[in-house]
PDBML (XML) file of the C-alpha atoms, coordinates in Angstrom:
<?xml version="1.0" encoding="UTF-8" ?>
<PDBx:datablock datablockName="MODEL"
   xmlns:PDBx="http://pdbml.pdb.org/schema/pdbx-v50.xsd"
   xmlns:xsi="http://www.w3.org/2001/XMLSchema-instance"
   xsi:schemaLocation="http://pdbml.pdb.org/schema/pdbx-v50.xsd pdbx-v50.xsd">
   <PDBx:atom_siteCategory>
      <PDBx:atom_site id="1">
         <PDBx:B_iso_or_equiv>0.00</PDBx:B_iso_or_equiv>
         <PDBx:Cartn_x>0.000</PDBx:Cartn_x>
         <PDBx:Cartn_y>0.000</PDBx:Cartn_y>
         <PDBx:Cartn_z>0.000</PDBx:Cartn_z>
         <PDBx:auth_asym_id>A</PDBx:auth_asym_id>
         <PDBx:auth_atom_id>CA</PDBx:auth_atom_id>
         <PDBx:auth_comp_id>UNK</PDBx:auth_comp_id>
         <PDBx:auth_seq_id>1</PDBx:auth_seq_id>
         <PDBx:group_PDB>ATOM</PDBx:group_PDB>
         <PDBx:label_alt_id xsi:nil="true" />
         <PDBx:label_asym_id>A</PDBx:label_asym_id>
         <PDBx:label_atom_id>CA</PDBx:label_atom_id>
         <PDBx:label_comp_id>UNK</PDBx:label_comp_id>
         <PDBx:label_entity_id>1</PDBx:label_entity_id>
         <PDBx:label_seq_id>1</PDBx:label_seq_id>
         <PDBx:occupancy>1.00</PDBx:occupancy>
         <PDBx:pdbx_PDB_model_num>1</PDBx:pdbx_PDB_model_num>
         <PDBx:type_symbol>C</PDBx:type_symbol>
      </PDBx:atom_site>
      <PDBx:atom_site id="2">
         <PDBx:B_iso_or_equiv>0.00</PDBx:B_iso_or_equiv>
         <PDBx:Cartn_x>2.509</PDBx:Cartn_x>
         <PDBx:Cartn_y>2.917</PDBx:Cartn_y>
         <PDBx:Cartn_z>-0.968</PDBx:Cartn_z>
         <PDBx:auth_asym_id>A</PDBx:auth_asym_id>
         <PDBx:auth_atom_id>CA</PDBx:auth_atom_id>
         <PDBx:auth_comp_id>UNK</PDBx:auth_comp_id>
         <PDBx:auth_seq_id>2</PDBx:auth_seq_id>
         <PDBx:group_PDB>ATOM</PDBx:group_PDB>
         <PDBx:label_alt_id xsi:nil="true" />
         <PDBx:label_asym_id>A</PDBx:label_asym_id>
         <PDBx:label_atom_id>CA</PDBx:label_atom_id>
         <PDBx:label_comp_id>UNK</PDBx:label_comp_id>
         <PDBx:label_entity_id>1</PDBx:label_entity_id>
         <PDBx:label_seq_id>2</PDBx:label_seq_id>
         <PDBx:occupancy>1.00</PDBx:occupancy>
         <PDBx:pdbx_PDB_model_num>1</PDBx:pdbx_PDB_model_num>
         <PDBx:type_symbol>C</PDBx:type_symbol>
      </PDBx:atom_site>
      <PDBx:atom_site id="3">
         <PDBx:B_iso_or_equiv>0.00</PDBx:B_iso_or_equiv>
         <PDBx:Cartn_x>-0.169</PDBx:Cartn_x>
         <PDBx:Cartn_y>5.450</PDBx:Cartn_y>
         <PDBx:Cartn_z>-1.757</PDBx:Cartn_z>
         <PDBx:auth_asym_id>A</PDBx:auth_asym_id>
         <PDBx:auth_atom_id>CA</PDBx:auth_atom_id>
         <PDBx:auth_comp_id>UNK</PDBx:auth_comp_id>
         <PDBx:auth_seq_id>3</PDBx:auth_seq_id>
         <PDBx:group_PDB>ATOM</PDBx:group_PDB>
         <PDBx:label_alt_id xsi:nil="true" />
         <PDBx:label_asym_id>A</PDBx:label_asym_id>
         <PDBx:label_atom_id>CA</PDBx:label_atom_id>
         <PDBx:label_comp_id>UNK</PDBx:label_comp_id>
         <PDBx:label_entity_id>1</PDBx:label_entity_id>
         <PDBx:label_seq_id>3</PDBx:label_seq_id>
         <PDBx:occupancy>1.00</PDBx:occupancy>
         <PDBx:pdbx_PDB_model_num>1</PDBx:pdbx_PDB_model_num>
         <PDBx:type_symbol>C</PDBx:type_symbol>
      </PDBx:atom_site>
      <PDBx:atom_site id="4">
         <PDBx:B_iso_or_equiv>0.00</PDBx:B_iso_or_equiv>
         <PDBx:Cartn_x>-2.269</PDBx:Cartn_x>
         <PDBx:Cartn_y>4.729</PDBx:Cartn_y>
         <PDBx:Cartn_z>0.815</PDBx:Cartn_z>
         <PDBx:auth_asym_id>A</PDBx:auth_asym_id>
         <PDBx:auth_atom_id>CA</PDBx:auth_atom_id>
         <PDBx:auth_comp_id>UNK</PDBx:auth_comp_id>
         <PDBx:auth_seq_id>4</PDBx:auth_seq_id>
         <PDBx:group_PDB>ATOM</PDBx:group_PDB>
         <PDBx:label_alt_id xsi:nil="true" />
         <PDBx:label_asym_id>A</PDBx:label_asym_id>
         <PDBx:label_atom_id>CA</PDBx:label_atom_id>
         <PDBx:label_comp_id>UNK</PDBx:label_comp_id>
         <PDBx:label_entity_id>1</PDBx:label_entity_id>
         <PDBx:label_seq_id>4</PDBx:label_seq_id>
         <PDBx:occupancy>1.00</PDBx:occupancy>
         <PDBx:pdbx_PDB_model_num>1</PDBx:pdbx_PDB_model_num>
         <PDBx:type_symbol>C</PDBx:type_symbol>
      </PDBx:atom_site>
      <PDBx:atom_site id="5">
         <PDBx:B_iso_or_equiv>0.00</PDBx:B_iso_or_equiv>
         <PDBx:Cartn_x>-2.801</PDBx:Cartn_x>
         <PDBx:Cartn_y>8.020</PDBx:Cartn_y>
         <PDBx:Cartn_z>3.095</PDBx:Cartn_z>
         <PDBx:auth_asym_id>A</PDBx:auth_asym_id>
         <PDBx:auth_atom_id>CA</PDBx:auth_atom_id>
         <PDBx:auth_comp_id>UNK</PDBx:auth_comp_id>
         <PDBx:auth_seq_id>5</PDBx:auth_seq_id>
         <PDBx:group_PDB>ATOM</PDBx:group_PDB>
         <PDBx:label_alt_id xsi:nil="true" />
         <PDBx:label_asym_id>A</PDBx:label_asym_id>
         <PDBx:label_atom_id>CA</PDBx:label_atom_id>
         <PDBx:label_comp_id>UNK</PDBx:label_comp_id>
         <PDBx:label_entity_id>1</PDBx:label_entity_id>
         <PDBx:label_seq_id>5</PDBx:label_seq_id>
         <PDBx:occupancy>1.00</PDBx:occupancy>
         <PDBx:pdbx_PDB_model_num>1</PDBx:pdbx_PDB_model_num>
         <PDBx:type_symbol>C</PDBx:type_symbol>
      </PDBx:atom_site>
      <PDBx:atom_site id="6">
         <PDBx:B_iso_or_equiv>0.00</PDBx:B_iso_or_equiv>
         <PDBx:Cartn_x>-6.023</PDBx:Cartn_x>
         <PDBx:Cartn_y>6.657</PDBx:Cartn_y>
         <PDBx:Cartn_z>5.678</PDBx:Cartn_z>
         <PDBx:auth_asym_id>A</PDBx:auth_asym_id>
         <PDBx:auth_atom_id>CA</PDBx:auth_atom_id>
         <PDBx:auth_comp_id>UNK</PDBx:auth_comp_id>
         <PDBx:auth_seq_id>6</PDBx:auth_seq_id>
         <PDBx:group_PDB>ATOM</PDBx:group_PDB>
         <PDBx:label_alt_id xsi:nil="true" />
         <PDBx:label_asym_id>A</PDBx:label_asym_id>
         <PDBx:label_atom_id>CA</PDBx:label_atom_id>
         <PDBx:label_comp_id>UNK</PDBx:label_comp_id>
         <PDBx:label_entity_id>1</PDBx:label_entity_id>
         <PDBx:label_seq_id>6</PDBx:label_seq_id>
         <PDBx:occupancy>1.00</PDBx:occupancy>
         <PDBx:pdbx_PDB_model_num>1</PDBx:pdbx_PDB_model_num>
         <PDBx:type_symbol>C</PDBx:type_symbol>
      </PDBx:atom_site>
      <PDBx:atom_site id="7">
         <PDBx:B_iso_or_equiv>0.00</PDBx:B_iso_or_equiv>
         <PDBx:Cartn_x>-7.227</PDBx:Cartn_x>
         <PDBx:Cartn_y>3.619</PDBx:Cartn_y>
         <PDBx:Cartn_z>6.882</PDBx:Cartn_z>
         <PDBx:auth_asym_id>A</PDBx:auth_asym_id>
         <PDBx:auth_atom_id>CA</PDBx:auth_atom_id>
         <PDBx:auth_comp_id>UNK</PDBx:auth_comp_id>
         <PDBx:auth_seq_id>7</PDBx:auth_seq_id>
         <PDBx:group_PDB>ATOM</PDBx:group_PDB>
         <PDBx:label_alt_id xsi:nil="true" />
         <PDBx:label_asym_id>A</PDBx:label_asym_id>
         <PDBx:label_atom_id>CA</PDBx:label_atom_id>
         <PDBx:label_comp_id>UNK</PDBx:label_comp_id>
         <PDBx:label_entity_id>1</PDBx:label_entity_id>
         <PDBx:label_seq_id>7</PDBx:label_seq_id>
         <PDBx:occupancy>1.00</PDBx:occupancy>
         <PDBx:pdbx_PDB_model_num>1</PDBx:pdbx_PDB_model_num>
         <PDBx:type_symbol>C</PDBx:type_symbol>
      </PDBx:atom_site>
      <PDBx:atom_site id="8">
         <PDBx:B_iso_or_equiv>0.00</PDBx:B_iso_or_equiv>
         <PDBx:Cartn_x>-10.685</PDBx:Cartn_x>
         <PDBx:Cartn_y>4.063</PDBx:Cartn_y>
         <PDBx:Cartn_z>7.931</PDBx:Cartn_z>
         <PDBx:auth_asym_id>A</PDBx:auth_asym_id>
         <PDBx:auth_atom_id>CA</PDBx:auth_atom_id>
         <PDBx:auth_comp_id>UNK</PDBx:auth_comp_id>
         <PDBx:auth_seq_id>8</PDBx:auth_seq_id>
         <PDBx:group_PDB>ATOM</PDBx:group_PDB>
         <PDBx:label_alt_id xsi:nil="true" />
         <PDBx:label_asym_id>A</PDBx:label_asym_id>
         <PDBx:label_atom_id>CA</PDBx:label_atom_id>
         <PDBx:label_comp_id>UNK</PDBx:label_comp_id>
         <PDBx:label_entity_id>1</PDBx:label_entity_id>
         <PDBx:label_seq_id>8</PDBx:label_seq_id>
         <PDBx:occupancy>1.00</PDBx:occupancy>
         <PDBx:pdbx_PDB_model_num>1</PDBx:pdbx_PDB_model_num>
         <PDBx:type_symbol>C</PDBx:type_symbol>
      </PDBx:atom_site>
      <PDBx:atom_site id="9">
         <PDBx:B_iso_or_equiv>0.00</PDBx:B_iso_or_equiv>
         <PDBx:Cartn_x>-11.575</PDBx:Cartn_x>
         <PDBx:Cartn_y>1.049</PDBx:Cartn_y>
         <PDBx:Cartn_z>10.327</PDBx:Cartn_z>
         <PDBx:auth_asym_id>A</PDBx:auth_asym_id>
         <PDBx:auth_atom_id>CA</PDBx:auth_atom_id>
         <PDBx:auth_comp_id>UNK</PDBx:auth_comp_id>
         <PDBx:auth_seq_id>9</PDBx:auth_seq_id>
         <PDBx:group_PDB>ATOM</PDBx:group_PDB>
         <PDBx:label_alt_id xsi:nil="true" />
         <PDBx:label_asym_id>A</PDBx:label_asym_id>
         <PDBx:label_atom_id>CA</PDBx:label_atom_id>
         <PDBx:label_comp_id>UNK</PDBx:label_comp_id>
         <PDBx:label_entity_id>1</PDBx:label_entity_id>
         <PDBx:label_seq_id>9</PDBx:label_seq_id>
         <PDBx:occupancy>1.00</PDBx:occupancy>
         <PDBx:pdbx_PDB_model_num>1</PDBx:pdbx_PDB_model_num>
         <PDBx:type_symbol>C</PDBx:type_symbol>
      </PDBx:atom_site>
      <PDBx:atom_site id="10">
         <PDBx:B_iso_or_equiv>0.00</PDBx:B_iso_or_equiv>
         <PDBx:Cartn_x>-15.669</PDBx:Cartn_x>
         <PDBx:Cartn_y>0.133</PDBx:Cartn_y>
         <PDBx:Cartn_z>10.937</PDBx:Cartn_z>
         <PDBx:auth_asym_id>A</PDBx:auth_asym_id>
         <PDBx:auth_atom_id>CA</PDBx:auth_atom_id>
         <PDBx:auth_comp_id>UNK</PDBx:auth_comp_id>
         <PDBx:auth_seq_id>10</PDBx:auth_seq_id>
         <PDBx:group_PDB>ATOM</PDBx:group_PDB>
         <PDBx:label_alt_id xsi:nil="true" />
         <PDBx:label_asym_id>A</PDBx:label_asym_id>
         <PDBx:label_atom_id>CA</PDBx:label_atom_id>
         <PDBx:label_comp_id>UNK</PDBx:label_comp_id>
         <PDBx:label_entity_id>1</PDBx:label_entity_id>
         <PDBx:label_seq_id>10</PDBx:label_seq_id>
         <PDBx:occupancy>1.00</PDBx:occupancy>
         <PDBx:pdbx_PDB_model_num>1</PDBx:pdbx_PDB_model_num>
         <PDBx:type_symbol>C</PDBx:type_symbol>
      </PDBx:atom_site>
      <PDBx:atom_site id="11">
         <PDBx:B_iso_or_equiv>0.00</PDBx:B_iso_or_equiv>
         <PDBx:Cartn_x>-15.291</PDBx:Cartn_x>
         <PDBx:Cartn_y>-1.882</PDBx:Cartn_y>
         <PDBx:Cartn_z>14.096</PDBx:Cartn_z>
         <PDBx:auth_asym_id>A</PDBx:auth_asym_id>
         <PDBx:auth_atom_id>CA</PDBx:auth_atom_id>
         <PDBx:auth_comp_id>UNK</PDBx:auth_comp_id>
         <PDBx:auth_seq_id>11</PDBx:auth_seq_id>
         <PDBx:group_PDB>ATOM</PDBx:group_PDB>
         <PDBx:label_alt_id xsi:nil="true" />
         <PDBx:label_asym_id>A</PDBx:label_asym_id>
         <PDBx:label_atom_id>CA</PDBx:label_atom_id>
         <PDBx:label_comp_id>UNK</PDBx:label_comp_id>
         <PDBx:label_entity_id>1</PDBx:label_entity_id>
         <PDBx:label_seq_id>11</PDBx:label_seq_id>
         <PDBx:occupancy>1.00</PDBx:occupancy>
         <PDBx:pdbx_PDB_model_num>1</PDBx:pdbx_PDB_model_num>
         <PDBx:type_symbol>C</PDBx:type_symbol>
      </PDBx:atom_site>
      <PDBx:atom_site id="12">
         <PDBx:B_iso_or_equiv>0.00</PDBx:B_iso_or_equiv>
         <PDBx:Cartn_x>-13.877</PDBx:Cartn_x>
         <PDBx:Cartn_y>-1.124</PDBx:Cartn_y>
         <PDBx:Cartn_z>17.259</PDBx:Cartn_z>
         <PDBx:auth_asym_id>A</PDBx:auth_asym_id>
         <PDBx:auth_atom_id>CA</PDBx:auth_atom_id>
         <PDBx:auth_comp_id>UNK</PDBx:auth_comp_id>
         <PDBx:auth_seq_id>12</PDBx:auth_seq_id>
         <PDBx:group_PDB>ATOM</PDBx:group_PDB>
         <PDBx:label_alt_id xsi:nil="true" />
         <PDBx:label_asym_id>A</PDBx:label_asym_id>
         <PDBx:label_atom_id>CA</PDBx:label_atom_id>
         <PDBx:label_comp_id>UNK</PDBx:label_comp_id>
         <PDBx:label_entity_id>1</PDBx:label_entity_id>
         <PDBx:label_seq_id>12</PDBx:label_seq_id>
         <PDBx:occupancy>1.00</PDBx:occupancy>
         <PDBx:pdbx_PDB_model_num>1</PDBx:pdbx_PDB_model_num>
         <PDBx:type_symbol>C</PDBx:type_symbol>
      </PDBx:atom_site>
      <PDBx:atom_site id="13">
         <PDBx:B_iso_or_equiv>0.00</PDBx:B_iso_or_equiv>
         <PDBx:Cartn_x>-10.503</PDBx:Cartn_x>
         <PDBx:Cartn_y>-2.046</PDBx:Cartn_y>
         <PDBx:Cartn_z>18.714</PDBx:Cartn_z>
         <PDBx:auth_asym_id>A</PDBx:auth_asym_id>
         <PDBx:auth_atom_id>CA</PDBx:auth_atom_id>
         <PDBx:auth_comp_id>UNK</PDBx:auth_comp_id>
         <PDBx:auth_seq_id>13</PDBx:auth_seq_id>
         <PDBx:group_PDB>ATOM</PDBx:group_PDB>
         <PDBx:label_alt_id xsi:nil="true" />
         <PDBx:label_asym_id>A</PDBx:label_asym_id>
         <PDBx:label_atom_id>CA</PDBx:label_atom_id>
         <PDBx:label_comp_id>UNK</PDBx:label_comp_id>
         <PDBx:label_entity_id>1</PDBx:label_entity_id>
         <PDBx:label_seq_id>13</PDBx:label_seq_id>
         <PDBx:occupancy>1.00</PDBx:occupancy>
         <PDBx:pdbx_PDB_model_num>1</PDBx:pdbx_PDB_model_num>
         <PDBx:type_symbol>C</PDBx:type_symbol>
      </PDBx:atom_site>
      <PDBx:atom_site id="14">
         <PDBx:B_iso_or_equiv>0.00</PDBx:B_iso_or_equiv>
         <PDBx:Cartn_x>-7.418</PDBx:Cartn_x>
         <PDBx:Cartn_y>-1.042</PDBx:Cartn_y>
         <PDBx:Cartn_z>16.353</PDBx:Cartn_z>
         <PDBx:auth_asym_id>A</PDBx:auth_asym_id>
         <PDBx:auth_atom_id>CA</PDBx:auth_atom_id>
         <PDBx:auth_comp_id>UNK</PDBx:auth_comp_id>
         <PDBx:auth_seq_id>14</PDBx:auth_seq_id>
         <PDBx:group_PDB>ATOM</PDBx:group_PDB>
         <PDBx:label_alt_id xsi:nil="true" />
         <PDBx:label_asym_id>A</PDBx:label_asym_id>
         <PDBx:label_atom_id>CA</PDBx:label_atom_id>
         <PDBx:label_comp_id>UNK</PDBx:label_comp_id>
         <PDBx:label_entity_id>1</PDBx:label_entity_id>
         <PDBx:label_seq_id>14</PDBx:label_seq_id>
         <PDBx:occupancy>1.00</PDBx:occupancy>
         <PDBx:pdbx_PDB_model_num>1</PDBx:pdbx_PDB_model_num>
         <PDBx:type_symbol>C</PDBx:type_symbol>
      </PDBx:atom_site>
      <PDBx:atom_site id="15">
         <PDBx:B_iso_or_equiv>0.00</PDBx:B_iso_or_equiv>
         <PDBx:Cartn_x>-4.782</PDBx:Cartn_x>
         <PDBx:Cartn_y>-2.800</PDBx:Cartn_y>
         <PDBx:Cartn_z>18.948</PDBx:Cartn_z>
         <PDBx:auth_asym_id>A</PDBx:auth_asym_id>
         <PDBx:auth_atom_id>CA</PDBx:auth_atom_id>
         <PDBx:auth_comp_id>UNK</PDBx:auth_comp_id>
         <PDBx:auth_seq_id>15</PDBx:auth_seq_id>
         <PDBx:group_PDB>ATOM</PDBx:group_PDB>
         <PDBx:label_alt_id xsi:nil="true" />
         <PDBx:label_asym_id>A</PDBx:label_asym_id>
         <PDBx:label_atom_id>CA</PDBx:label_atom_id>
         <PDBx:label_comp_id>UNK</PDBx:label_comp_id>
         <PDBx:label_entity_id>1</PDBx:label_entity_id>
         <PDBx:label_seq_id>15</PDBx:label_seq_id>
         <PDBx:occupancy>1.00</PDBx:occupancy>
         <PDBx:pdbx_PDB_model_num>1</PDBx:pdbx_PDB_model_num>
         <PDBx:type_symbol>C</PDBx:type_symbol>
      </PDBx:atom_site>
      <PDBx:atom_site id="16">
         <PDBx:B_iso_or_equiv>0.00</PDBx:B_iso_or_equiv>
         <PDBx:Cartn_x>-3.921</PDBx:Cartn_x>
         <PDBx:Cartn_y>-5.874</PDBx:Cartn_y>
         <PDBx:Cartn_z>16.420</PDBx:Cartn_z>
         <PDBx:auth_asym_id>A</PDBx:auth_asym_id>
         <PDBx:auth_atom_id>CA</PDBx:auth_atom_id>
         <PDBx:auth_comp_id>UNK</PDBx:auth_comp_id>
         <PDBx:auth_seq_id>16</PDBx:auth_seq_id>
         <PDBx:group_PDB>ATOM</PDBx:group_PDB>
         <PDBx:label_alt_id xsi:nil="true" />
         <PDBx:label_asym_id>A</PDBx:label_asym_id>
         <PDBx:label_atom_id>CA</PDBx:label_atom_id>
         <PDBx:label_comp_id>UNK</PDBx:label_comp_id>
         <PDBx:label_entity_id>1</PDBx:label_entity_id>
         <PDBx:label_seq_id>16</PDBx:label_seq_id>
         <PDBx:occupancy>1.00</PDBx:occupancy>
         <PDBx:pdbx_PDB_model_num>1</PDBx:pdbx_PDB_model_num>
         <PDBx:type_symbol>C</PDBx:type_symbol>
      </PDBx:atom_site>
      <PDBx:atom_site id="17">
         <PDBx:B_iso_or_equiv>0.00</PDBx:B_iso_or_equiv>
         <PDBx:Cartn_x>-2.979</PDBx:Cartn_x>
         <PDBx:Cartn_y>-3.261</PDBx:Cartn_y>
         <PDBx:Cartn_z>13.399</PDBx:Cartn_z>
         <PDBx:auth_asym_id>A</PDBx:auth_asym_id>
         <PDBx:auth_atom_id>CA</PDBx:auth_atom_id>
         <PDBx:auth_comp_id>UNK</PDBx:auth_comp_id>
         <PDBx:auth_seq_id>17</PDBx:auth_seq_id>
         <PDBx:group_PDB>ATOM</PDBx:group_PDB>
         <PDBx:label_alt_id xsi:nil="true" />
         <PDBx:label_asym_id>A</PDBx:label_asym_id>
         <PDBx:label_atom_id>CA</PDBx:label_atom_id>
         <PDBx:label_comp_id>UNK</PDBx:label_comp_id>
         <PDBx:label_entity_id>1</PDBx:label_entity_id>
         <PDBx:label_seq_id>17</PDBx:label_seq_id>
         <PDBx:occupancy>1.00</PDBx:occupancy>
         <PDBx:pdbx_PDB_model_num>1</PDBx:pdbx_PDB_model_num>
         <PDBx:type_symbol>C</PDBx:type_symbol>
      </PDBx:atom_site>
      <PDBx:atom_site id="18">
         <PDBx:B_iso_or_equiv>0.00</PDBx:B_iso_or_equiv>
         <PDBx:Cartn_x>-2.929</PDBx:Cartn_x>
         <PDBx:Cartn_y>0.105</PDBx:Cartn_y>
         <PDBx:Cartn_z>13.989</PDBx:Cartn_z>
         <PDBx:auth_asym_id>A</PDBx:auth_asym_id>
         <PDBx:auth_atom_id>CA</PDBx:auth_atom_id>
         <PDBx:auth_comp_id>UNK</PDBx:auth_comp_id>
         <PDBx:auth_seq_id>18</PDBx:auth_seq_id>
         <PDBx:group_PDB>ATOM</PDBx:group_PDB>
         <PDBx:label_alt_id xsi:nil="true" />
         <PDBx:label_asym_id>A</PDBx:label_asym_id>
         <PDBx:label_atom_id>CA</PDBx:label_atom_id>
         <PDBx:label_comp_id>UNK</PDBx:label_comp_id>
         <PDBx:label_entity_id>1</PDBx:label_entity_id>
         <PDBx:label_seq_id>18</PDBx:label_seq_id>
         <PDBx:occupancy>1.00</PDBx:occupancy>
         <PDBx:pdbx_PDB_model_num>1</PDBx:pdbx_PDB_model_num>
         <PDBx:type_symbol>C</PDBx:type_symbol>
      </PDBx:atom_site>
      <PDBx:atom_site id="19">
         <PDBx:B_iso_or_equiv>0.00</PDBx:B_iso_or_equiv>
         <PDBx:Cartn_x>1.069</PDBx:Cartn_x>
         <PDBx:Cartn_y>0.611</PDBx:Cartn_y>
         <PDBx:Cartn_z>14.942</PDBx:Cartn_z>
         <PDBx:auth_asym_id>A</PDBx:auth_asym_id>
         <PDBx:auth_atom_id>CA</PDBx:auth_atom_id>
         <PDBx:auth_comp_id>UNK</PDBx:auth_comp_id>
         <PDBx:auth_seq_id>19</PDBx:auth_seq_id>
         <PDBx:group_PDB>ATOM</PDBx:group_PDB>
         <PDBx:label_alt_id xsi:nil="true" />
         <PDBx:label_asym_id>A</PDBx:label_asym_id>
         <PDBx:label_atom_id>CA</PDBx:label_atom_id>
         <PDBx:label_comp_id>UNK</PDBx:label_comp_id>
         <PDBx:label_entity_id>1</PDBx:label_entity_id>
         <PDBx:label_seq_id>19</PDBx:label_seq_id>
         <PDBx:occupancy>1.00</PDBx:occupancy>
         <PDBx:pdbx_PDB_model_num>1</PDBx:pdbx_PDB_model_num>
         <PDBx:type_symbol>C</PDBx:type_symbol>
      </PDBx:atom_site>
      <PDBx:atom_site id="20">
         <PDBx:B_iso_or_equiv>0.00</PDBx:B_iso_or_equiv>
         <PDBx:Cartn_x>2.356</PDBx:Cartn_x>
         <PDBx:Cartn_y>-0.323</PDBx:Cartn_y>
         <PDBx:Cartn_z>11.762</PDBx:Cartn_z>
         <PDBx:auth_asym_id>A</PDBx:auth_asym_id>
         <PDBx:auth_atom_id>CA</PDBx:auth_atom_id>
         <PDBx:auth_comp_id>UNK</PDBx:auth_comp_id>
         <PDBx:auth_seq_id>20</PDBx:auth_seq_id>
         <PDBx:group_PDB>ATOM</PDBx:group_PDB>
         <PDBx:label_alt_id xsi:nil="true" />
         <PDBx:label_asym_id>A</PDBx:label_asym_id>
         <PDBx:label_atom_id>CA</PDBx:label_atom_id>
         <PDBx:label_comp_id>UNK</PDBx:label_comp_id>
         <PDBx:label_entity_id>1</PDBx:label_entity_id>
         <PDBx:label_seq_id>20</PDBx:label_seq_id>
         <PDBx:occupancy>1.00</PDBx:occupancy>
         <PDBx:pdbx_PDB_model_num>1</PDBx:pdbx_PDB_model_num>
         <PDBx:type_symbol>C</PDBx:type_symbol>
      </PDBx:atom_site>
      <PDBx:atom_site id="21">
         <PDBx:B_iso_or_equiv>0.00</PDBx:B_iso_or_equiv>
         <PDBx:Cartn_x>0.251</PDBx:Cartn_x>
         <PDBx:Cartn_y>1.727</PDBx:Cartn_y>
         <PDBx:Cartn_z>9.977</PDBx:Cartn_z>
         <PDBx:auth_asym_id>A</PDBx:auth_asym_id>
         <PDBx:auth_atom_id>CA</PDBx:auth_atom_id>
         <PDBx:auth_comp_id>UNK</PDBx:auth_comp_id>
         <PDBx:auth_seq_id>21</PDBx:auth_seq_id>
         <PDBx:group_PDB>ATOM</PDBx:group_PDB>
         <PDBx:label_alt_id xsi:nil="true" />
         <PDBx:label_asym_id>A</PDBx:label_asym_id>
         <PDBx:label_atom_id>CA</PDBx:label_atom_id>
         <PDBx:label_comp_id>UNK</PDBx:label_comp_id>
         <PDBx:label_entity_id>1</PDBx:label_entity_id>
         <PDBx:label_seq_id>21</PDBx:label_seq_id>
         <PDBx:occupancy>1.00</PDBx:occupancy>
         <PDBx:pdbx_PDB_model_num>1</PDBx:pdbx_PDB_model_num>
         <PDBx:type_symbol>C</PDBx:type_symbol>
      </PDBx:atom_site>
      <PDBx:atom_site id="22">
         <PDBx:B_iso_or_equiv>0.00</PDBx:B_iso_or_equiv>
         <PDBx:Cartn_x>0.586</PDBx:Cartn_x>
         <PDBx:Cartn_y>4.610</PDBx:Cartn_y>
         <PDBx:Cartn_z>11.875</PDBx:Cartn_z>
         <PDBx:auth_asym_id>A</PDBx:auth_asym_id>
         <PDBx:auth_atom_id>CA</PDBx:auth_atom_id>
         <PDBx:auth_comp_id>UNK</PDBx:auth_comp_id>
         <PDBx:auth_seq_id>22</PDBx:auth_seq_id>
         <PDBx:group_PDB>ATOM</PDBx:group_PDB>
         <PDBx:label_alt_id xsi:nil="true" />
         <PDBx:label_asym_id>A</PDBx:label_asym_id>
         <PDBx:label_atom_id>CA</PDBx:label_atom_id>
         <PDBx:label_comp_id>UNK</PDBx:label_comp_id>
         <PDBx:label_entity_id>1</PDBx:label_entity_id>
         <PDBx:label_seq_id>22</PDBx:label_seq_id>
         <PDBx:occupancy>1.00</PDBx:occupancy>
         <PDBx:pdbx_PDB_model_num>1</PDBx:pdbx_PDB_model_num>
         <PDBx:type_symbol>C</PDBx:type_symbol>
      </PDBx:atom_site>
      <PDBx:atom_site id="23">
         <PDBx:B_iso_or_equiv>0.00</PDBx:B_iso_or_equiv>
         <PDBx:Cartn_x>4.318</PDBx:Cartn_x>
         <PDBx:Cartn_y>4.227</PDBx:Cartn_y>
         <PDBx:Cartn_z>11.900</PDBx:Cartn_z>
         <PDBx:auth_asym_id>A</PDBx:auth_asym_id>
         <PDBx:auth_atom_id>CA</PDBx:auth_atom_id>
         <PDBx:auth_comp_id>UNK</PDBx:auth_comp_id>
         <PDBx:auth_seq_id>23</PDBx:auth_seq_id>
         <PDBx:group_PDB>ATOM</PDBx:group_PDB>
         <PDBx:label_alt_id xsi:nil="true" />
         <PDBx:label_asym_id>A</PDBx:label_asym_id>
         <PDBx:label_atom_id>CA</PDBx:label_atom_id>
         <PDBx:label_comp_id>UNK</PDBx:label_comp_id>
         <PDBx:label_entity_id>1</PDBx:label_entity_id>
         <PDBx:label_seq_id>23</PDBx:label_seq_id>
         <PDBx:occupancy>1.00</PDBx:occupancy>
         <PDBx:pdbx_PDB_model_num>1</PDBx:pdbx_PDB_model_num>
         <PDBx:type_symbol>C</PDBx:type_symbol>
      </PDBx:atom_site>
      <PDBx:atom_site id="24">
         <PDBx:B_iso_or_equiv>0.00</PDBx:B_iso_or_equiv>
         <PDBx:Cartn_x>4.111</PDBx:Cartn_x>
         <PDBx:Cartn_y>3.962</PDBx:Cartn_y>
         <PDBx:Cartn_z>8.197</PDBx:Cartn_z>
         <PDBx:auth_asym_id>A</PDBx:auth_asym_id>
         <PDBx:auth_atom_id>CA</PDBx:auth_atom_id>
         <PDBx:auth_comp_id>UNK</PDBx:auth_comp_id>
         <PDBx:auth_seq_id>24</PDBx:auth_seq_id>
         <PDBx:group_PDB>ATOM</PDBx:group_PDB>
         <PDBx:label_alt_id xsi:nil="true" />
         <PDBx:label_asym_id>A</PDBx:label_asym_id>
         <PDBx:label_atom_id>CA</PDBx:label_atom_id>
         <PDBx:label_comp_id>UNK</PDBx:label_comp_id>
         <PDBx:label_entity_id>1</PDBx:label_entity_id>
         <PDBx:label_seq_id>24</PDBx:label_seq_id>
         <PDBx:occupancy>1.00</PDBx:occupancy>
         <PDBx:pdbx_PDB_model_num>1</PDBx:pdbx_PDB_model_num>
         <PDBx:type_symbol>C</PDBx:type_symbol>
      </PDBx:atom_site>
   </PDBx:atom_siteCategory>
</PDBx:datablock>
């Protein structure tokens, strides 16, 4: 996902995924 600037998430908890994406 190179371009990718948001990840928009319809559920609740981010724990499992978020960090790497933010830190991307």
């Amino acid at each position: 996902f190179p371009n990718v600037k948001c990840l928009f998430y319809a559920a609740g908890s981010v724990q499992h995924f978020a960090a790497e994406f933010l830190s991307c």
